[in-house]
Protein backbone atom coordinates (compact mmCIF):
# COMPACT_ATOMS: atom_id res chain seq x y z
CA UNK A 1 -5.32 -1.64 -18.26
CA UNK A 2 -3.30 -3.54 -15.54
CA UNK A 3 -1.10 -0.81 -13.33
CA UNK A 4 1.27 -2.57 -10.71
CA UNK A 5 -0.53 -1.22 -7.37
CA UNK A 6 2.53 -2.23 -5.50
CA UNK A 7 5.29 -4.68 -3.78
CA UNK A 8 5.17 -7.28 -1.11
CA UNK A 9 8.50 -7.29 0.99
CA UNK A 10 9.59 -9.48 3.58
CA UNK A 11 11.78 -8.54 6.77
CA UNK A 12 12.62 -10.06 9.95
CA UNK A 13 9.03 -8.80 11.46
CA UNK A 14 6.84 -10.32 8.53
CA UNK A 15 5.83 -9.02 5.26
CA UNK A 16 5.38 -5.29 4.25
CA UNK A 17 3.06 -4.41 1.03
CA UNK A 18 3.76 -0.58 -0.12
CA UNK A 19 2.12 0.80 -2.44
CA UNK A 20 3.31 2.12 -5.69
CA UNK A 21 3.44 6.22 -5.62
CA UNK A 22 2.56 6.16 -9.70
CA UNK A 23 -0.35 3.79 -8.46
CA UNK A 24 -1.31 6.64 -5.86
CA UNK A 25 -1.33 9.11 -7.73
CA UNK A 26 -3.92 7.58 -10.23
CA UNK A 27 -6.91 9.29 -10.21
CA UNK A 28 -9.54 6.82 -8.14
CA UNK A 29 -6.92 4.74 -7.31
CA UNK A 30 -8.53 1.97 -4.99
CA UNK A 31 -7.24 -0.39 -2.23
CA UNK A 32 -6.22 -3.66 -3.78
CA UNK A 33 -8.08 -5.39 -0.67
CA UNK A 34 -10.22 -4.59 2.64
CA UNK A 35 -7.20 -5.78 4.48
CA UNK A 36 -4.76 -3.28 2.84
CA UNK A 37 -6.34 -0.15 2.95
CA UNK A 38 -4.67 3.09 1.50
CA UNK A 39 -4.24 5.18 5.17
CA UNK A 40 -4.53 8.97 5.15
CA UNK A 41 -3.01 10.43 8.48
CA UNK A 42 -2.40 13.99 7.07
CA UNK A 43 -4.36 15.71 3.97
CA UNK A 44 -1.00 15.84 2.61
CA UNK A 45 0.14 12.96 3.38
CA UNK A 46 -0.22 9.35 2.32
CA UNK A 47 0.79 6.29 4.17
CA UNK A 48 2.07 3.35 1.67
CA UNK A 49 2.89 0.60 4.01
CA UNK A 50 0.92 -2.02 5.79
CA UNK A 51 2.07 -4.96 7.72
CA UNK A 52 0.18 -8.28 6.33
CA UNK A 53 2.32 -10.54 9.16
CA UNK A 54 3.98 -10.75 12.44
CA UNK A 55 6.11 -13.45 13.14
């Protein structure tokens, strides 16, 4: 089954992937790359952005 894992933005500081809560929230959901982990900061919650570039 193919899920969308999330969406790659761009804004005047580079490009921003987020992750997709649905995508989250699936049980043994996985990072779609080393380079764009899934952060925990809190047990409750979940960070969904990570910055791929800096201009």
């Amino acid at each position: 089954m193919n899920n969308v894992a999330g969406i790659i933005t761009e804004n005047d500081e580079g490009y921003i992937f987020q992750y997709d809560e649905k995508y989250l929230k699936t049980e043994n959901s996985k990072p779609v790359s080393l380079t764009l982990p899934i952060f925990v900061h809190h047990a409750s919650q979940i960070q969904k952005t990570v910055p791929l570039h800096r201009k």
